[in-house]
Protein backbone atom coordinates (compact mmCIF):
# COMPACT_ATOMS: atom_id res chain seq x y z
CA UNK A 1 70.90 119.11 119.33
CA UNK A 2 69.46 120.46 116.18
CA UNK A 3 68.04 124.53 116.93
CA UNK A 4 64.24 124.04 118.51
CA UNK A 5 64.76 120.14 119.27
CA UNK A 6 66.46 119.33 123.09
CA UNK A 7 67.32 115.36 123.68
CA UNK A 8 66.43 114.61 127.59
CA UNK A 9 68.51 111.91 129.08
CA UNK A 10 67.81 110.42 133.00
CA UNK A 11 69.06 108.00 134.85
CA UNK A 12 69.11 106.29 138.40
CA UNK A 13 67.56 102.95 140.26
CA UNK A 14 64.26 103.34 140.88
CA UNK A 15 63.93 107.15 140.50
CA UNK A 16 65.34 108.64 137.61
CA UNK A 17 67.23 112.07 137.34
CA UNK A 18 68.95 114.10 134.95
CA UNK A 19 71.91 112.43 133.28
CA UNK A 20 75.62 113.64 134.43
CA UNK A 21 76.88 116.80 132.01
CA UNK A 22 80.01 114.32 130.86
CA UNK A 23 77.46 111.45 129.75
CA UNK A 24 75.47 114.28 127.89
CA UNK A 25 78.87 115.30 126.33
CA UNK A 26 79.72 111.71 125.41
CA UNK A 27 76.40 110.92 123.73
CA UNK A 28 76.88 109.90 120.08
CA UNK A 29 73.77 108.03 119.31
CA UNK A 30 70.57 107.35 120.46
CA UNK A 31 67.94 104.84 118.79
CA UNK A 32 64.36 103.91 120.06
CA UNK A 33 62.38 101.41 119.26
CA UNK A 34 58.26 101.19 119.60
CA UNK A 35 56.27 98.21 117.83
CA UNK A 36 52.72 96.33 118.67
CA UNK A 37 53.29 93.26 120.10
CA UNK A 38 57.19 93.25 120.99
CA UNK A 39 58.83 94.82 123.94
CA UNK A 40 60.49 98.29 123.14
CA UNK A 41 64.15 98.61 122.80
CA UNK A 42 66.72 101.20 123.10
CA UNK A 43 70.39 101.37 122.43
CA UNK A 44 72.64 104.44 123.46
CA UNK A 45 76.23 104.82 121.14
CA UNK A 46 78.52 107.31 123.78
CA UNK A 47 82.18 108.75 122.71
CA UNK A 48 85.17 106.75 124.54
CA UNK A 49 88.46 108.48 125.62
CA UNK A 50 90.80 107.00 127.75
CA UNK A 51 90.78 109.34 130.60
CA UNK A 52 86.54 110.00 130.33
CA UNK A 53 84.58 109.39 133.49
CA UNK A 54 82.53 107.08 131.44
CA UNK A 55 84.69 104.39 132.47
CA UNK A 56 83.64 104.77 135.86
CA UNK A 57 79.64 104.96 134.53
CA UNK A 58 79.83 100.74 133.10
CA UNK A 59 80.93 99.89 136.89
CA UNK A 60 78.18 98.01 138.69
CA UNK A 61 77.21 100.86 140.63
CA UNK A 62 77.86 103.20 137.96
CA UNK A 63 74.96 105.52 135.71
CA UNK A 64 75.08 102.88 133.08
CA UNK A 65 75.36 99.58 134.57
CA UNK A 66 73.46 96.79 133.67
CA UNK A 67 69.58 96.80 134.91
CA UNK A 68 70.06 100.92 135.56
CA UNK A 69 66.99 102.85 134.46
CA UNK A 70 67.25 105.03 131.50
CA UNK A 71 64.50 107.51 130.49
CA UNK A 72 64.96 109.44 127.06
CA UNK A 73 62.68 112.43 126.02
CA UNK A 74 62.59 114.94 123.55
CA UNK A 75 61.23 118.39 123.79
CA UNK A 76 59.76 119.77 120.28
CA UNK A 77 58.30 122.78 119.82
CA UNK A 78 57.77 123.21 123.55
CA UNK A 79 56.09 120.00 124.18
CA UNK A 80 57.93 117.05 125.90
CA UNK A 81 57.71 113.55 124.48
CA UNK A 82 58.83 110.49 126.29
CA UNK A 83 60.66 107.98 124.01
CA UNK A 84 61.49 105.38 126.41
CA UNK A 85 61.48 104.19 130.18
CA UNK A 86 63.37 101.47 130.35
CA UNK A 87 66.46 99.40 131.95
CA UNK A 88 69.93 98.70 130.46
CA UNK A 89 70.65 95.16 129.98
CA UNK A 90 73.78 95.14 128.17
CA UNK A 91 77.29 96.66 127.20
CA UNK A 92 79.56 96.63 124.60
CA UNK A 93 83.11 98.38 124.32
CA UNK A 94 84.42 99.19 120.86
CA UNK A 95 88.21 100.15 121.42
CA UNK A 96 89.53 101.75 118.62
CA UNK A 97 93.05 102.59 117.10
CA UNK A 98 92.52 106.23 115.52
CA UNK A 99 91.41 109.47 117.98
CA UNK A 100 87.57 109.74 117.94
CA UNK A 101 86.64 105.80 117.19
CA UNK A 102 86.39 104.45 120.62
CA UNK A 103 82.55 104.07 121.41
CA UNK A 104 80.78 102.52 124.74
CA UNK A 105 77.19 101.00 123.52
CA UNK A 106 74.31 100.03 125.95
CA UNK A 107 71.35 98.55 124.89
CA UNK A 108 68.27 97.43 127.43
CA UNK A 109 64.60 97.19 126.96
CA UNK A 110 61.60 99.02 128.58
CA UNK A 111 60.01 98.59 132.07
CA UNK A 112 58.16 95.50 131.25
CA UNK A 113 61.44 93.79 131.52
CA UNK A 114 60.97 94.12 134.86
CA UNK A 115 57.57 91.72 134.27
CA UNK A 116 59.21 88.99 132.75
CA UNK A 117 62.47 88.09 135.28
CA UNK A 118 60.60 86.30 137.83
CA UNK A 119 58.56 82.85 136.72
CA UNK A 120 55.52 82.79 139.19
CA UNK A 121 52.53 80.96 140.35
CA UNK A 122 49.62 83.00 141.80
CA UNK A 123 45.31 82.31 141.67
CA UNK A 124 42.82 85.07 140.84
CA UNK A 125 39.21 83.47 142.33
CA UNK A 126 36.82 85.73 140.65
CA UNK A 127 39.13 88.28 139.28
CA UNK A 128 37.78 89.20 134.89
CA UNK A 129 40.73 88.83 133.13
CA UNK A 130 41.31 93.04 132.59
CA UNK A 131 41.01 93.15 136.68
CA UNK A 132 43.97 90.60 136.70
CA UNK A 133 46.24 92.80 134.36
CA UNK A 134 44.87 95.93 136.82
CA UNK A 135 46.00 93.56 139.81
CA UNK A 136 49.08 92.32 138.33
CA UNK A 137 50.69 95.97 136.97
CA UNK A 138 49.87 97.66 139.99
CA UNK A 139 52.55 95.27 141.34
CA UNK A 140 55.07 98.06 139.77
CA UNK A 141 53.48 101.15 140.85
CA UNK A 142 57.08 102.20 142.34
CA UNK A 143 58.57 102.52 138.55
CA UNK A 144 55.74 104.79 138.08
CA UNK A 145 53.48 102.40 135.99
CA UNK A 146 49.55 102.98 136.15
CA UNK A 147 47.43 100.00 134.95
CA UNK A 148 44.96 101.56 132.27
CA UNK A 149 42.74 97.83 131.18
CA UNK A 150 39.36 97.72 128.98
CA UNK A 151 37.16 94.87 129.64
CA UNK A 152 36.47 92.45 126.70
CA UNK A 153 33.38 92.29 124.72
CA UNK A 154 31.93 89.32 125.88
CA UNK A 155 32.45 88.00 129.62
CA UNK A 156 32.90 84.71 130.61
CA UNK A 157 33.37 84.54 134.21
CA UNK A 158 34.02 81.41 136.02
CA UNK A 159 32.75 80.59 139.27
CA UNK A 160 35.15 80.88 141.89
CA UNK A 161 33.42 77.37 143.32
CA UNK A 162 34.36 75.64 140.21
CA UNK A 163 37.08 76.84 138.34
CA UNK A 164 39.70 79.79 139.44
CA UNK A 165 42.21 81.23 136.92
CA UNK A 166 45.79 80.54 138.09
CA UNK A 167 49.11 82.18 136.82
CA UNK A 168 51.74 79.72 136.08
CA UNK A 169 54.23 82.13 134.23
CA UNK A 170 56.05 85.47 134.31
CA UNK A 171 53.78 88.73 134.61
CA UNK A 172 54.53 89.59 131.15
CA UNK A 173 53.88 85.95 129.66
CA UNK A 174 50.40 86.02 131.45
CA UNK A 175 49.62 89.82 130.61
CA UNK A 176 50.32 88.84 126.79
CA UNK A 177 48.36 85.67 127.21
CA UNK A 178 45.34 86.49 128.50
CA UNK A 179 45.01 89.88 126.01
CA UNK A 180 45.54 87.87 123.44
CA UNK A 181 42.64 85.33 124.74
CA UNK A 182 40.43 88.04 124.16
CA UNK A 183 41.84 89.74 121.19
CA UNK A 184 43.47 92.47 123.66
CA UNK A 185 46.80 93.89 123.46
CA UNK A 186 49.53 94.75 126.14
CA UNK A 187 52.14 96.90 125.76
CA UNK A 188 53.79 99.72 128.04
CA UNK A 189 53.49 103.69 127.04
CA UNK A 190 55.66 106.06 128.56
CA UNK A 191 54.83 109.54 129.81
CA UNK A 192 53.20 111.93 129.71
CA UNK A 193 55.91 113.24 131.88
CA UNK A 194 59.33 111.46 131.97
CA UNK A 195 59.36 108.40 135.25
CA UNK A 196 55.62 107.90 134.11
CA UNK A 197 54.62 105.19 131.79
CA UNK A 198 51.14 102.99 130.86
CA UNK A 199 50.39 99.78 131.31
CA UNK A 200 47.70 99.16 128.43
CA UNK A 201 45.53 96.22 128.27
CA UNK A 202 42.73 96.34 125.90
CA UNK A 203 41.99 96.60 122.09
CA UNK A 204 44.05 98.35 119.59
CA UNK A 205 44.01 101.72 120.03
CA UNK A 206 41.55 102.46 116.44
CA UNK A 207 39.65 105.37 117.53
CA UNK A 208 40.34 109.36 118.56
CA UNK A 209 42.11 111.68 116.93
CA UNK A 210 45.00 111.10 114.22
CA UNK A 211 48.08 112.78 114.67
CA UNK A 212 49.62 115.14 111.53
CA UNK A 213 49.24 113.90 108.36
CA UNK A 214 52.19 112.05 106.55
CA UNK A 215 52.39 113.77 103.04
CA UNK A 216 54.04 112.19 99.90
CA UNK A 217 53.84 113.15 96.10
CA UNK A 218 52.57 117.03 96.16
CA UNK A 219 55.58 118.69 96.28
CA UNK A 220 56.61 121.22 98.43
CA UNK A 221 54.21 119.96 101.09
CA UNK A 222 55.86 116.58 101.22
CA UNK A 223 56.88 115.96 104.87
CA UNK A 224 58.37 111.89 104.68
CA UNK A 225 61.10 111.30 102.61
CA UNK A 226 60.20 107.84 101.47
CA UNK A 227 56.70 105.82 101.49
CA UNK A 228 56.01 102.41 100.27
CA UNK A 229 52.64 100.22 100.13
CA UNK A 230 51.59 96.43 100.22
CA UNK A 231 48.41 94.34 100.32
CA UNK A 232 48.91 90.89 101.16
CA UNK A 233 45.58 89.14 100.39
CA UNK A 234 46.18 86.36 102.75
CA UNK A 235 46.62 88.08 105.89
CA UNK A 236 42.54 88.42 105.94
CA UNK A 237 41.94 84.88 107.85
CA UNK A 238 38.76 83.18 109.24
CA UNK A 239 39.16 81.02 112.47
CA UNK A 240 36.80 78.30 113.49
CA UNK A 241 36.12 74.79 115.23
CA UNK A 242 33.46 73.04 117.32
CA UNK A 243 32.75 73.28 120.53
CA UNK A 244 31.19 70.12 123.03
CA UNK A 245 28.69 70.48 125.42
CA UNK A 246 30.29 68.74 128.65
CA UNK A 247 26.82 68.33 130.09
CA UNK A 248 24.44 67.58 126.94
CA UNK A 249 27.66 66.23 124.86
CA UNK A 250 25.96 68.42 121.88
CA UNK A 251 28.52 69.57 119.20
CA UNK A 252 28.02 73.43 117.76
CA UNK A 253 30.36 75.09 115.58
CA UNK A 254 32.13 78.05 117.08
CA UNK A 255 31.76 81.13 115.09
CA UNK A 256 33.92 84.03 116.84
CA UNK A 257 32.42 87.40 115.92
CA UNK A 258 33.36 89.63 113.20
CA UNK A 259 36.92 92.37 114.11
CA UNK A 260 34.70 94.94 113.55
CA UNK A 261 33.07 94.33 117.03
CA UNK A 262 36.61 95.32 118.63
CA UNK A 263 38.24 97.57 116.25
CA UNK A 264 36.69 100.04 113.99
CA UNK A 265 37.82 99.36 110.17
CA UNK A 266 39.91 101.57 108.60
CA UNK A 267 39.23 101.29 105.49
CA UNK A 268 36.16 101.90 102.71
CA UNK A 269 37.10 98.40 101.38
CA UNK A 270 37.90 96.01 104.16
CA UNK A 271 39.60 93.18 102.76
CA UNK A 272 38.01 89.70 102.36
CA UNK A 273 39.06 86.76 104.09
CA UNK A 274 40.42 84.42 101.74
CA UNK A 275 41.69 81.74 104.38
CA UNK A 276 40.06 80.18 106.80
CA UNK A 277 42.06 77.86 109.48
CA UNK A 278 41.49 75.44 112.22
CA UNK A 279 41.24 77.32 115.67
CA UNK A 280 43.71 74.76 117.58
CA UNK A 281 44.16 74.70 121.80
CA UNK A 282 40.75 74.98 122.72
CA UNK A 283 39.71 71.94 124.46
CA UNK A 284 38.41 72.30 127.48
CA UNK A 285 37.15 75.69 127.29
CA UNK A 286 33.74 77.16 126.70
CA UNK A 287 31.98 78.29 124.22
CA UNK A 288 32.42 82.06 124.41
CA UNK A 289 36.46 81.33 125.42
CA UNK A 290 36.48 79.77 122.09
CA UNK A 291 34.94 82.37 120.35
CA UNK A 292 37.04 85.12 122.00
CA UNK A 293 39.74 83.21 120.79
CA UNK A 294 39.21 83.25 117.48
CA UNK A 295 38.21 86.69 117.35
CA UNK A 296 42.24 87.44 118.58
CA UNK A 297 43.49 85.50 116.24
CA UNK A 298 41.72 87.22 113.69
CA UNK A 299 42.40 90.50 114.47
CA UNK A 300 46.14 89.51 114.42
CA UNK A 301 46.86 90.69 110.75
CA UNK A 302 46.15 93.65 108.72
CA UNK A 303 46.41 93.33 104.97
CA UNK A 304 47.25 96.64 103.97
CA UNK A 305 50.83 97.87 105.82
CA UNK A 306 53.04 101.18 104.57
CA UNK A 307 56.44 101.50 105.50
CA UNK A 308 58.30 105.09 105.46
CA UNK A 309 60.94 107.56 106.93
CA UNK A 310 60.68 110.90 108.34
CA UNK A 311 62.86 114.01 109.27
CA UNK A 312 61.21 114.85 112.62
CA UNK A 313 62.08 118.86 111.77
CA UNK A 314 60.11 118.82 108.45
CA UNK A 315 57.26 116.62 110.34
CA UNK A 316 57.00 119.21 113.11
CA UNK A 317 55.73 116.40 115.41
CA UNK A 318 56.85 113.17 116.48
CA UNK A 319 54.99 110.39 115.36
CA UNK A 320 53.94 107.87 118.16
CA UNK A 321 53.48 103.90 117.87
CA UNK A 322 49.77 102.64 118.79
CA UNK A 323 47.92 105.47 117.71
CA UNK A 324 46.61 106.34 114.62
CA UNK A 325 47.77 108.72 111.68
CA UNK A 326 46.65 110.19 108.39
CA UNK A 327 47.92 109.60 104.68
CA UNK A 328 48.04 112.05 101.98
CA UNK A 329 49.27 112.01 98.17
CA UNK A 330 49.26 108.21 97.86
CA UNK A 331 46.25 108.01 95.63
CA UNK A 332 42.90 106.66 96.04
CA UNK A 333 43.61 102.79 97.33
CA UNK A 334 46.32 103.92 100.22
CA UNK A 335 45.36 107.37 100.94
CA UNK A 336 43.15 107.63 104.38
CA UNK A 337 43.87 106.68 108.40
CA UNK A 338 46.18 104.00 109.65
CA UNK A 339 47.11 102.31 112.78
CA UNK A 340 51.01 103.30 113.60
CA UNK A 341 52.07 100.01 114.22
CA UNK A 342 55.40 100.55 114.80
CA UNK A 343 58.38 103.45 115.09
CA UNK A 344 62.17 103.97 115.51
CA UNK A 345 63.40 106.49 116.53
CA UNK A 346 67.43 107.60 115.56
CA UNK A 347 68.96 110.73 117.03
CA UNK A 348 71.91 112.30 116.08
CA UNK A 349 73.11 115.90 117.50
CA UNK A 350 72.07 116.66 113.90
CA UNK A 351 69.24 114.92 113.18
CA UNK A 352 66.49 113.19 113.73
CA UNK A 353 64.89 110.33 111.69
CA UNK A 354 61.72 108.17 112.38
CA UNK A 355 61.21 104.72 110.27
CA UNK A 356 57.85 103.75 110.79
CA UNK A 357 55.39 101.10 109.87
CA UNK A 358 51.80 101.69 109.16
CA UNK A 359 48.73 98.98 109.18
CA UNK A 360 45.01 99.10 107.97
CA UNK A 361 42.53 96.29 107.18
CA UNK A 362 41.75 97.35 104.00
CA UNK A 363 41.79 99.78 100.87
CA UNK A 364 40.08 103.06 100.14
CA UNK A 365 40.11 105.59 102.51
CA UNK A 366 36.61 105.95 105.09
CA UNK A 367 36.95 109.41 105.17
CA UNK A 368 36.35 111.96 101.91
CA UNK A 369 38.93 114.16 103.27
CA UNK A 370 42.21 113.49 105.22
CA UNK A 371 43.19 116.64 107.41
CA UNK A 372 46.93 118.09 107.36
């Protein structure tokens, strides 16, 4: 690739190695994709020739047959950044009629893929619902997946004598589920180092340090090419409902406690919530399930999102989904720190672009000064 930027390619079953030199040779394309609340993708674009050994690599026991693992890392600057863990699920043959416009394309998904193949039924008497996710992750330790869960703000548990929490879907389903319950998230990181990923289970990730600055409108400091703004008014919502005492039959009206209890705000000027909506599916449950409830909802939407391209060379960095990242040059309203909500990745042996999508609950930045 491109003079200071190296493109890291493994594959195998369980254990990944270093991709074959002709599959290096072959590779076109490569795009990555990273966003909250979806499960990564990846799709690899490889030149086809009639006599290459790739033909050999789509067999089932071949490097890229379907449900192989594929691990794809770049090294920047000396530091090694894992793009994706993941499996191949799919492949696509484009034979073409001039030299040079035959292509082999396989697509797949990350290791949670492996959560959500198997529909099962399982009880956890006792179990919080961020030991479950521990319990239910460490189920893939052999794919080199470490459970990493926060425990919710407020606690509910049942007793085991009474009531025990049963599974009755796929890993993923119920790892989505109950975050959700509680106004978690769940999503899969990989790395540090390449066959390493983490399972997260907890809040967005709105705290510790932002990574470089994205710059727009000063010039020669500008490092995105493009950077646009919206603020959708109606994304701020307020859920509520009532709640019935099954012993005293009392009703109370279930007020779930403000975002700002699980996520720090971005913003000087969080926005107001103009809506406010029924809080449906909650019969049955108690009065602090309801309210966790409709703190996730809540916490669902951001007003304020920013959507922009990069060239990873004039960045000097990669920018990473899930973590947060500072704007400069947009003026007052959209300057500050956002959430990176979302990132794809597209290499070429030339280049290397990042589209990216940014999130905040509000205008005006919190901080007087946003750091390069």
């Amino acid at each position: 690739m491109t003079t200071g930027l190296h493109l890291m390619l493994l594959t195998g079953d369980t254990v990944p190695e270093p991709a074959p030199a002709a599959l290096m040779d072959a590779l076109h394309h490569v795009r990555v994709t990273s966003a909250s609340g979806v499960t990564n993708g990846f799709q690899l674009t490889l030149a086809l020739s009639p006599r290459s050994q790739l033909r050999q690599a789509v067999t089932p026991g071949g490097a890229l047959g379907v449900k192989k693992r594929i691990v794809v890392a770049v090294v920047l600057g000396g530091r090694c950044q894992v793009l994706m863990d993941g499996l191949i699920t799919r492949q696509e043959v484009h034979a073409g009629q001039a030299p040079g416009s035959s292509f082999l394309t396989v697509t797949g998904e990350d290791l949670s893929l492996l959560m959500d193949l198997q529909h099962v039924r399982r009880a956890y008497p006792g179990l919080p619902p961020h030991l479950r996710a521990v319990t239910v992750c460490a189920r893939y330790a052999q794919y080199g997946i470490t459970p990493l869960a926060v425990p919710p703000v407020r606690t509910d548990q049942s007793d085991p004598a009474v009531a025990i929490p049963v599974q009755v879907a796929t890993d993923l389903a119920y790892l989505r589920a109950t975050a959700a319950d509680v106004g978690h998230v769940f999503h899969l990181e990989p790395g540090p180092a390449p066959g390493l990923s983490t399972a997260y289970w907890g809040p967005q990730k709105r705290e510790g340090d932002a990574q470089p600055a994205l710059t727009t409108d000063c010039g020669a400091a500008d490092n995105v090419e493009e950077l646009s703004f919206a603020f959708d008014g109606l994304s701020a919502t307020r859920y509520g409902t009532h709640h019935v005492d099954p012993v005293s039959r009392t009703v109370s009206e279930v007020v779930p406690p403000r975002p700002q209890v699980l996520r720090r705000s971005l913003a000087a000027r969080p926005a107001p919530d103009l809506c406010e909506r029924p809080l449906t599916g909650q019969t049955g449950r108690s009065l602090t399930q309801a309210q966790l409830a409709g703190l996730g909802r809540a916490v669902t939407g951001d007003p304020v999102t920013a959507q922009g391209t990069l060239d990873v060379l004039r960045y000097g960095h990669v920018l990473s989904a899930h973590h947060l990242v500072g704007v400069r040059g947009a003026g007052p309203a959209y300057d500050g720190t956002y959430l990176v909500r979302g990132v794809t990745h597209d290499l070429t042996r030339s280049t290397y672009r990042q589209h990216f999508t940014l999130a905040r609950d509000g205008l005006v930045s919190d901080t007087q000064v946003v750091s390069p």
